[in-house]
N, C-alpha and C. Protein backbone atom coordinates (compact mmCIF):
# COMPACT_ATOMS: atom_id res chain seq x y z
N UNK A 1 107.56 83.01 80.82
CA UNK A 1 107.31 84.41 81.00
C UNK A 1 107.32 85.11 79.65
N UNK A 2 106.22 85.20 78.62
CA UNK A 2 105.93 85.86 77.63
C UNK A 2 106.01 87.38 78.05
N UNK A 3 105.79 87.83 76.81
CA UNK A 3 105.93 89.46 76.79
C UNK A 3 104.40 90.01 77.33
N UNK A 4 103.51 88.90 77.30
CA UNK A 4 102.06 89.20 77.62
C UNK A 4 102.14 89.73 78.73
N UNK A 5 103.17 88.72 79.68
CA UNK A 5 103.03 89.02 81.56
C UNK A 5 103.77 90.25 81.87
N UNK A 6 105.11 90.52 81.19
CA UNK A 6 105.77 91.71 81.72
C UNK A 6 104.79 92.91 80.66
N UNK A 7 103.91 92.98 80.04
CA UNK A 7 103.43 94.21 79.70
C UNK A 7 102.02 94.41 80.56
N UNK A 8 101.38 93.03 81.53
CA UNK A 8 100.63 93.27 82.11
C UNK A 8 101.01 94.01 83.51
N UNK A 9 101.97 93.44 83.62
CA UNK A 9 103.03 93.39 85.61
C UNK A 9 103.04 95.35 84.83
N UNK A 10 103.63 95.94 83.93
CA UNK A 10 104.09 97.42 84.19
C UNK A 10 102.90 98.49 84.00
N UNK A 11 101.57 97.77 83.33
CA UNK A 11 100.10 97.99 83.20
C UNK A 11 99.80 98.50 84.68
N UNK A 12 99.82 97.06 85.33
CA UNK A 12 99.28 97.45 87.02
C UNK A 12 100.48 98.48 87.54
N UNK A 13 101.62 98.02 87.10
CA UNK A 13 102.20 99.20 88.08
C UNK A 13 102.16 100.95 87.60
N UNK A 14 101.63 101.29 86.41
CA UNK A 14 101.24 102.15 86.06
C UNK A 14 99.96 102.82 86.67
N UNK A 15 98.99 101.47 86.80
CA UNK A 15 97.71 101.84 87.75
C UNK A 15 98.08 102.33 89.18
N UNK A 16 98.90 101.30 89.88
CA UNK A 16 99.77 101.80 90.99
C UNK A 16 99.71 102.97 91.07
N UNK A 17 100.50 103.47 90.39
CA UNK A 17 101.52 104.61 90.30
C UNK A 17 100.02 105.95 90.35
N UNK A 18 99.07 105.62 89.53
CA UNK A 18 98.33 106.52 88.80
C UNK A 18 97.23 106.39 90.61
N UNK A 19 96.95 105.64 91.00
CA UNK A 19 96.20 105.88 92.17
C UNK A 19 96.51 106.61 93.16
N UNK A 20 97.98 106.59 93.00
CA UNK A 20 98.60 107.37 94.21
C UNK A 20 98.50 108.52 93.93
N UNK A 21 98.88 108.85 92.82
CA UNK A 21 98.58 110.28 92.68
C UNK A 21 97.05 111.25 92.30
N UNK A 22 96.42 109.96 91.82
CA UNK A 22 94.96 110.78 91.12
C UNK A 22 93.87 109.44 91.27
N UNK A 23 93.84 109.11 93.15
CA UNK A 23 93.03 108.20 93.37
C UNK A 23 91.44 108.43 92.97
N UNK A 24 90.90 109.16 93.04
CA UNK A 24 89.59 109.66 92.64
C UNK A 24 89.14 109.36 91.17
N UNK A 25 89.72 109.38 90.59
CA UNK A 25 89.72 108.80 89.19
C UNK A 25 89.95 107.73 88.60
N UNK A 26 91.27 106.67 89.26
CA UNK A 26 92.07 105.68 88.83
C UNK A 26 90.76 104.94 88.97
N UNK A 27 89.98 104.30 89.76
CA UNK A 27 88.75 103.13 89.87
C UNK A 27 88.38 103.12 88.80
N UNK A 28 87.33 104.41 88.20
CA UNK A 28 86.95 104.73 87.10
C UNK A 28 87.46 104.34 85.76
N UNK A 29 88.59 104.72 85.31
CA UNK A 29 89.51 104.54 84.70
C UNK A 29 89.61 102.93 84.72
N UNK A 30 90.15 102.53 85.36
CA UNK A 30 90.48 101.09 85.39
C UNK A 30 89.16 100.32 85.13
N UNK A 31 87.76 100.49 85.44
CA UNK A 31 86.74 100.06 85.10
C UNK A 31 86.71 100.15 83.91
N UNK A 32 86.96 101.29 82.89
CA UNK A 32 86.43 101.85 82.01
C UNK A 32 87.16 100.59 81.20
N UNK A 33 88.49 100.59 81.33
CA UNK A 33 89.62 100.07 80.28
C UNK A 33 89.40 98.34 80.56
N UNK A 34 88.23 97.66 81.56
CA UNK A 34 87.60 96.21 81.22
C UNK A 34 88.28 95.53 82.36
N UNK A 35 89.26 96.21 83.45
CA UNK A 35 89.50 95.22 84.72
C UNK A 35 88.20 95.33 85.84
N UNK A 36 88.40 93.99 86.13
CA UNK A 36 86.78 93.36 87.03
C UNK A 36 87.23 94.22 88.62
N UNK A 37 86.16 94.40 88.81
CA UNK A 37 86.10 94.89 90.25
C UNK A 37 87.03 94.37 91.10
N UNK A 38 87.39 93.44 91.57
CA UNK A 38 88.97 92.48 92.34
C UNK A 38 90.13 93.11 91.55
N UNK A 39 90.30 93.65 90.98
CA UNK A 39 92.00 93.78 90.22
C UNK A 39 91.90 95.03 90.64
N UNK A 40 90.46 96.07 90.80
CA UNK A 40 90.79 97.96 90.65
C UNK A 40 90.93 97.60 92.26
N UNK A 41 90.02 97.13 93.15
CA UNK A 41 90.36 97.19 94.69
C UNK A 41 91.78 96.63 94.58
N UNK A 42 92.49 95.48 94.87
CA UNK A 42 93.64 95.11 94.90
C UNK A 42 94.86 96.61 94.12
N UNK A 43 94.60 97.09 93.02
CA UNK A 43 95.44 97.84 92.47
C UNK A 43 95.24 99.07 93.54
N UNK A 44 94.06 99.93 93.36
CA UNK A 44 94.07 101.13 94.09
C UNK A 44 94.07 100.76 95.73
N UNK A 45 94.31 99.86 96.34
CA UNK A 45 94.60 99.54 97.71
C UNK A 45 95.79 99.70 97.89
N UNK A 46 96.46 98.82 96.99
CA UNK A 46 97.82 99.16 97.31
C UNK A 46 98.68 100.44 96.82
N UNK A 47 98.30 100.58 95.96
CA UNK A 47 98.67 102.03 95.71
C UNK A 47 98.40 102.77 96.55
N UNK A 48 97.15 103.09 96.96
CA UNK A 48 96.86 104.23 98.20
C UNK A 48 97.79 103.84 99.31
N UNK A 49 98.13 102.37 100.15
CA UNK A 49 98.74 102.26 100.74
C UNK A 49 100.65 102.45 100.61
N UNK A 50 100.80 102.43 99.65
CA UNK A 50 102.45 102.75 99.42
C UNK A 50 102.40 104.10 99.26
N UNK A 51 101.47 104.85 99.01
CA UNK A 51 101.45 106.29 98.83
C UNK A 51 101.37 107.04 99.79
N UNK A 52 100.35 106.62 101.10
CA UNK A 52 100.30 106.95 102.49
C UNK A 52 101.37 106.72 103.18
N UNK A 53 101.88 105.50 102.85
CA UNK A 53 103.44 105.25 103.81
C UNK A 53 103.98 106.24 103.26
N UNK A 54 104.53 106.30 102.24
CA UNK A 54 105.81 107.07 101.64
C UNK A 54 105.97 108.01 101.96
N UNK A 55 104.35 108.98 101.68
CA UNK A 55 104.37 110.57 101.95
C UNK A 55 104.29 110.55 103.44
N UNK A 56 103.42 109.89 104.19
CA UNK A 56 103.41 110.00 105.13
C UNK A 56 104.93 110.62 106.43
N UNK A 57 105.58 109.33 105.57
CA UNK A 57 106.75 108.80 106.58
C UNK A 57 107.90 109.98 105.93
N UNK A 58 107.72 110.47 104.87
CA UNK A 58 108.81 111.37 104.21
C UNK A 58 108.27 112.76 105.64
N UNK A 59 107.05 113.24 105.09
CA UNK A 59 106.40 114.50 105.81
C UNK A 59 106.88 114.71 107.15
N UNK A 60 106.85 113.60 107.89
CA UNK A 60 106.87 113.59 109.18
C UNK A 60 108.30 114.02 109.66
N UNK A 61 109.34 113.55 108.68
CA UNK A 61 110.52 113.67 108.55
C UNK A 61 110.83 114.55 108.75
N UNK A 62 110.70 115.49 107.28
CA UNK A 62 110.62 116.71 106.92
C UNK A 62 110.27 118.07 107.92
N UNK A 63 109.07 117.67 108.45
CA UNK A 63 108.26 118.46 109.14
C UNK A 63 108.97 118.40 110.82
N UNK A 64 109.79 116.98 111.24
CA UNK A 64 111.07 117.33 112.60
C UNK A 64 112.13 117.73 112.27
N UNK A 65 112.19 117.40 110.91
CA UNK A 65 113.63 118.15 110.52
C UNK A 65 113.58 120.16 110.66
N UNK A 66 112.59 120.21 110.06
CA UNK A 66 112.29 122.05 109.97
C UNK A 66 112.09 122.24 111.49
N UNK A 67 111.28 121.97 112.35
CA UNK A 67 111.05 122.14 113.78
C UNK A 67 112.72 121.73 114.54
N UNK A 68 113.47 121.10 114.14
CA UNK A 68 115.27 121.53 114.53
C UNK A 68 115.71 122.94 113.58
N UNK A 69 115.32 122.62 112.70
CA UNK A 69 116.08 123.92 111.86
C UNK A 69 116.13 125.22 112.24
N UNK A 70 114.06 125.50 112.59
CA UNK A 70 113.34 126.40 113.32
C UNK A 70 113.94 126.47 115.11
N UNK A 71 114.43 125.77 116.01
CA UNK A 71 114.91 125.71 116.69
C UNK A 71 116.28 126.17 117.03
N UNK A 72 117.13 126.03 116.28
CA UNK A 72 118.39 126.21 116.23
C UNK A 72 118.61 127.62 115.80
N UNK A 73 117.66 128.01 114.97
CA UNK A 73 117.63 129.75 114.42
C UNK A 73 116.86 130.52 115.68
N UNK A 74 116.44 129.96 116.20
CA UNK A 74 115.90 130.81 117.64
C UNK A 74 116.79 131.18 118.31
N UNK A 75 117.96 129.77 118.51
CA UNK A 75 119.18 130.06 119.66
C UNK A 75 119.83 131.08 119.16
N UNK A 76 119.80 131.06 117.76
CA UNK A 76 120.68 132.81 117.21
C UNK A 76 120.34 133.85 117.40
N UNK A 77 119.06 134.21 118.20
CA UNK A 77 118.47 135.32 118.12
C UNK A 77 118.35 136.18 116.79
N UNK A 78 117.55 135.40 116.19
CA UNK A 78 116.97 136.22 114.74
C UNK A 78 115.87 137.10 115.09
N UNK A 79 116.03 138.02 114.09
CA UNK A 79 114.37 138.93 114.57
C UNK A 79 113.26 137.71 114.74
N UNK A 80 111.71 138.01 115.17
CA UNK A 80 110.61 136.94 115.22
C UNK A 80 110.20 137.81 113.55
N UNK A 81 109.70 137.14 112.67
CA UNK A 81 108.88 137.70 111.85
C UNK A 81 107.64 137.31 111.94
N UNK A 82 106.50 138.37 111.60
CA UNK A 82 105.08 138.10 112.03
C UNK A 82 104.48 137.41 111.01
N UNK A 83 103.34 136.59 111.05
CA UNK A 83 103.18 135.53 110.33
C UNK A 83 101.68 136.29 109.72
N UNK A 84 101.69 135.99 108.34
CA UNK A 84 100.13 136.75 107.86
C UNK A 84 99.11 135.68 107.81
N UNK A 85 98.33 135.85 108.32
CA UNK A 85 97.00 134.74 108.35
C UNK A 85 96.13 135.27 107.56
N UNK A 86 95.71 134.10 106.26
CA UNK A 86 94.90 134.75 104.96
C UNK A 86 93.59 133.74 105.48
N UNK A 87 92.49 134.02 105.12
CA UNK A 87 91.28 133.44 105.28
C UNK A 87 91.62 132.02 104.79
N UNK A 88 92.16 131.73 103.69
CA UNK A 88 92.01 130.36 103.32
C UNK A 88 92.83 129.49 104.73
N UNK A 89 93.81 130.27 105.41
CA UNK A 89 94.38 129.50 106.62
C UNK A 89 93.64 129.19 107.71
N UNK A 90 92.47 130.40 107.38
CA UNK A 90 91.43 130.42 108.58
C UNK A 90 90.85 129.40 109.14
N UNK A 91 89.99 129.04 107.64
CA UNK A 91 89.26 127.88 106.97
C UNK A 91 89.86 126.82 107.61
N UNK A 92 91.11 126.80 107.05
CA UNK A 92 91.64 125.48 106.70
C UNK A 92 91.85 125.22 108.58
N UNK A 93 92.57 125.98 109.29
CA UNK A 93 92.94 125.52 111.04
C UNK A 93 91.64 125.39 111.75
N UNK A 94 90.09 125.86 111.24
CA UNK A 94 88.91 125.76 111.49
C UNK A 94 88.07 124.48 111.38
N UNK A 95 88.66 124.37 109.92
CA UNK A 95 88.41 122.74 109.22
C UNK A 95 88.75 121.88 110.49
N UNK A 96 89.84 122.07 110.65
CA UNK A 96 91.13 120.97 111.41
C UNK A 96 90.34 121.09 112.59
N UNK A 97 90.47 121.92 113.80
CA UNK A 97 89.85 122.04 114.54
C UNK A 97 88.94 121.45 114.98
N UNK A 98 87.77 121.83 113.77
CA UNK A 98 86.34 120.92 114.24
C UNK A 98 85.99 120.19 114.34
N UNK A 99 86.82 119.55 112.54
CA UNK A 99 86.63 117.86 112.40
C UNK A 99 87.97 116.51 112.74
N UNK A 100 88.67 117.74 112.89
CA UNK A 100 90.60 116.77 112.94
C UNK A 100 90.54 115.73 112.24
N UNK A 101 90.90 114.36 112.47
CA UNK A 101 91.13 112.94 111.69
C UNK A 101 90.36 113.01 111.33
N UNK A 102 89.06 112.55 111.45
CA UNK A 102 87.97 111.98 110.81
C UNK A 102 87.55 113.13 109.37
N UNK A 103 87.48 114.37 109.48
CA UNK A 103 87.04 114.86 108.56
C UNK A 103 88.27 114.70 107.11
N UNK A 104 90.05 114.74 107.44
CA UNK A 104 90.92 114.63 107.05
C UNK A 104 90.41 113.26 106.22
N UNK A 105 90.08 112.47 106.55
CA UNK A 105 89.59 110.91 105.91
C UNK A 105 88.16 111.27 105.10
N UNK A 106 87.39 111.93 105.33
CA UNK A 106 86.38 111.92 104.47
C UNK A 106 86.82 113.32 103.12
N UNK A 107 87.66 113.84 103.32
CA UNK A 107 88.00 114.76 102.37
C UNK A 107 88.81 113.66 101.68
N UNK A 108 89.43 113.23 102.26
CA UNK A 108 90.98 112.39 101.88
C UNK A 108 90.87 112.44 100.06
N UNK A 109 89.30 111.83 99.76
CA UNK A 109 89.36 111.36 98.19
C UNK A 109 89.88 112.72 97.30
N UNK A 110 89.44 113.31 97.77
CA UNK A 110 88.87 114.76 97.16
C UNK A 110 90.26 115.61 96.67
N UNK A 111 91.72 114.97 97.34
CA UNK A 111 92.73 116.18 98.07
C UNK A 111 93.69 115.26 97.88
N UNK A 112 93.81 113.83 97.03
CA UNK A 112 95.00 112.82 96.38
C UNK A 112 95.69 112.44 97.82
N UNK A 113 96.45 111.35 97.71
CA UNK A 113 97.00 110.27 98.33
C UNK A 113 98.27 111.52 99.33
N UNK A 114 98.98 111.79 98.50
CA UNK A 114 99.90 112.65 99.08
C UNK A 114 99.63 113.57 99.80
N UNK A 115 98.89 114.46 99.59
CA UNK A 115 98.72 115.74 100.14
C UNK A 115 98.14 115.22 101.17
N UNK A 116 96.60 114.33 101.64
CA UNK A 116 96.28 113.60 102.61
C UNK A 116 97.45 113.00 103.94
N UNK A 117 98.56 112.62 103.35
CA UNK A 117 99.66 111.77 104.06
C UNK A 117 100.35 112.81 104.64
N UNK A 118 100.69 113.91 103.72
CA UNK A 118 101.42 115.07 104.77
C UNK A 118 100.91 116.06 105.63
N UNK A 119 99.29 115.92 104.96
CA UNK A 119 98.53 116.39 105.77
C UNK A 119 98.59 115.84 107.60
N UNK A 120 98.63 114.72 107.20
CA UNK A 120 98.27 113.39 108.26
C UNK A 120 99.47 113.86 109.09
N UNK A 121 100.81 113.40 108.99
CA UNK A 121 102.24 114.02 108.97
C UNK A 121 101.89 114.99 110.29
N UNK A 122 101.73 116.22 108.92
CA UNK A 122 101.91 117.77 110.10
C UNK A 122 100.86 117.74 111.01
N UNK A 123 99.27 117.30 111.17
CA UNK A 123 99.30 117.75 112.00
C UNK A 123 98.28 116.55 112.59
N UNK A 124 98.20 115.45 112.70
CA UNK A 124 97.85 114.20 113.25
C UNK A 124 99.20 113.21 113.89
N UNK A 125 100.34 113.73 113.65
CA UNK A 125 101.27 112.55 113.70
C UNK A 125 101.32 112.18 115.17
N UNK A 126 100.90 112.97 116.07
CA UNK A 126 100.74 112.92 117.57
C UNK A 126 100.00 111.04 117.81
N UNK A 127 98.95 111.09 117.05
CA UNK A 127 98.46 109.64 116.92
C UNK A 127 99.22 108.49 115.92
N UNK A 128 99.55 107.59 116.89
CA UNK A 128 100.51 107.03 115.79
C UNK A 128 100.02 105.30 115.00
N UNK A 129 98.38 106.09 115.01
CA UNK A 129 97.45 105.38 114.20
C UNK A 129 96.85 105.95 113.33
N UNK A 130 97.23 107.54 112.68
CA UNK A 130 97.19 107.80 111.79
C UNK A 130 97.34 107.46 110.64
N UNK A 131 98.40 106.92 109.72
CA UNK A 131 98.46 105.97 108.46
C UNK A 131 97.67 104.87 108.00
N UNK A 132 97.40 104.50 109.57
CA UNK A 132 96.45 102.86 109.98
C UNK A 132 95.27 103.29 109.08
N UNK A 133 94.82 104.81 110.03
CA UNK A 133 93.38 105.22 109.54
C UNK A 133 92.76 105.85 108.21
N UNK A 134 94.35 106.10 107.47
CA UNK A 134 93.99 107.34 106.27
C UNK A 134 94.11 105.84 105.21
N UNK A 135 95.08 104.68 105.66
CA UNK A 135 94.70 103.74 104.37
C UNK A 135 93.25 103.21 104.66
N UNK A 136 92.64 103.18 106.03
CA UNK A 136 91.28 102.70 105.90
C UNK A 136 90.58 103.34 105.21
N UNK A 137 90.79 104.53 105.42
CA UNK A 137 89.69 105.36 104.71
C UNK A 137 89.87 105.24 103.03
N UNK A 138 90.86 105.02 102.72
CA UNK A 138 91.08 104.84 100.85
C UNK A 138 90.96 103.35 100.60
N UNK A 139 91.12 102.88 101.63
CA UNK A 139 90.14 101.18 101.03
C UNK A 139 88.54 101.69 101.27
N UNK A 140 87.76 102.05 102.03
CA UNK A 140 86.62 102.57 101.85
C UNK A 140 86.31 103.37 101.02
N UNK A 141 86.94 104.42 100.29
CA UNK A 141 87.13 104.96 99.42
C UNK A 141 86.79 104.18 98.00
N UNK A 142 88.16 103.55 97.82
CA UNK A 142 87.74 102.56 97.03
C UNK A 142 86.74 101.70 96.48
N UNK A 143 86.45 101.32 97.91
CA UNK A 143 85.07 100.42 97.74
C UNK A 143 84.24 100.89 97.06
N UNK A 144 83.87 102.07 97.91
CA UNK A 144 82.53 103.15 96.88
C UNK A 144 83.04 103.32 95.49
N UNK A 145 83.83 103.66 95.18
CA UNK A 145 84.21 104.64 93.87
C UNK A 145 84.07 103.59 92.90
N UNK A 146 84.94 102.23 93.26
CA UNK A 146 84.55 100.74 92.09
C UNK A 146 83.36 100.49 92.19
N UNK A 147 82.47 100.86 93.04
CA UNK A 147 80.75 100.28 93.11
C UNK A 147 80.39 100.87 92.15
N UNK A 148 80.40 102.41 92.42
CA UNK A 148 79.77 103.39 91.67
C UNK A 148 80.63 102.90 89.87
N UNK A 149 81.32 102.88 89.70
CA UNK A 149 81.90 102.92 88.89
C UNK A 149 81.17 101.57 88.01
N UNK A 150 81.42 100.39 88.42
CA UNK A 150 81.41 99.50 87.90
C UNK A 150 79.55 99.45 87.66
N UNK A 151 78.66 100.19 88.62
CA UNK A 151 77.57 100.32 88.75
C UNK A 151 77.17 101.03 87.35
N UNK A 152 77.78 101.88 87.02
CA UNK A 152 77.49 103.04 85.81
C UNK A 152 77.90 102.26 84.47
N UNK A 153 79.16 101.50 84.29
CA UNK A 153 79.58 100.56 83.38
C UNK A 153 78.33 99.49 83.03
N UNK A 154 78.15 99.20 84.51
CA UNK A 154 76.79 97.94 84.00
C UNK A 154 75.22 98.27 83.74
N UNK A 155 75.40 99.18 83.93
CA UNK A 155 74.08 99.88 83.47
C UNK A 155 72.69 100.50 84.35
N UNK A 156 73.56 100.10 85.85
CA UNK A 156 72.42 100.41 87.26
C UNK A 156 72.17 101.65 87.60
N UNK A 157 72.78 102.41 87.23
CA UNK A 157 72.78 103.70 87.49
C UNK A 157 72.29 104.47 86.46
């Protein structure tokens, strides 16, 4: 075990790390810097997938924990306070509405690993094939983004 392997092993886990948070880019990136198409799928797969669990499974948490919290302050009889609905909420419960899961997965790239997962969380968790579907969609994700990517590197594009 040379110093070659442990500076490669904290390389990928840097890629890891970097997909989860700024998947839309990491393929690219990783193309750019000379890893072959098999190492960016394998890296940004799993990354997207430890990133979907994590946030996922934290959100969901989070999000029954506040719905007790929110519960328990009812039994106190607190005033109700009225809730302001700004257009971007409009949008956004309109979004949800129309397209629910499926559109949540085709934005997914657009809106990083996390925010996708708690997205998923608050208001998909009813299906408890949600996670199943948001890592499919970032291995498909993937797929495209190293095509394109590796496509532009080799000169097809």
């Amino acid at each position: 075990m040379g110093e070659g392997f442990i500076s490669d092993i904290v390389a990928y886990l840097g890629w890891v790390f970097m997909s989860i948070l700024k998947f839309l880019i990491t393929p690219s990136l990783m193309i750019a810097a000379g890893n072959n198409w098999m190492e960016v799928m394998v890296t940004c797969t799993l990354g997207a997938t430890i990133g979907i669990l994590l946030f996922y499974t934290a959100g969901k948490s989070i999000f029954s924990w506040w719905k007790r919290v929110k519960a328990s302050s009812r039994n106190n009889k607190t005033p109700k306070k009225t809730r302001l609905i700004t257009k971007r909420k409009r949008q956004f419960i309109q979004f949800k509405s129309q397209y629910g899961l499926v559109g949540l997965m085709l934005v997914s790239v657009f809106i990083s690993v996390p925010i996708t997962a708690v997205l998923g969380a608050k208001y998909f968790s009813h299906n408890r094939n949600t996670p199943i579907y948001l890592i499919a969609a970032f291995v498909l994700w993937g797929c495209v983004l190293t095509f394109i990517s590796w496509s532009v590197k080799s000169g097809f594009f």
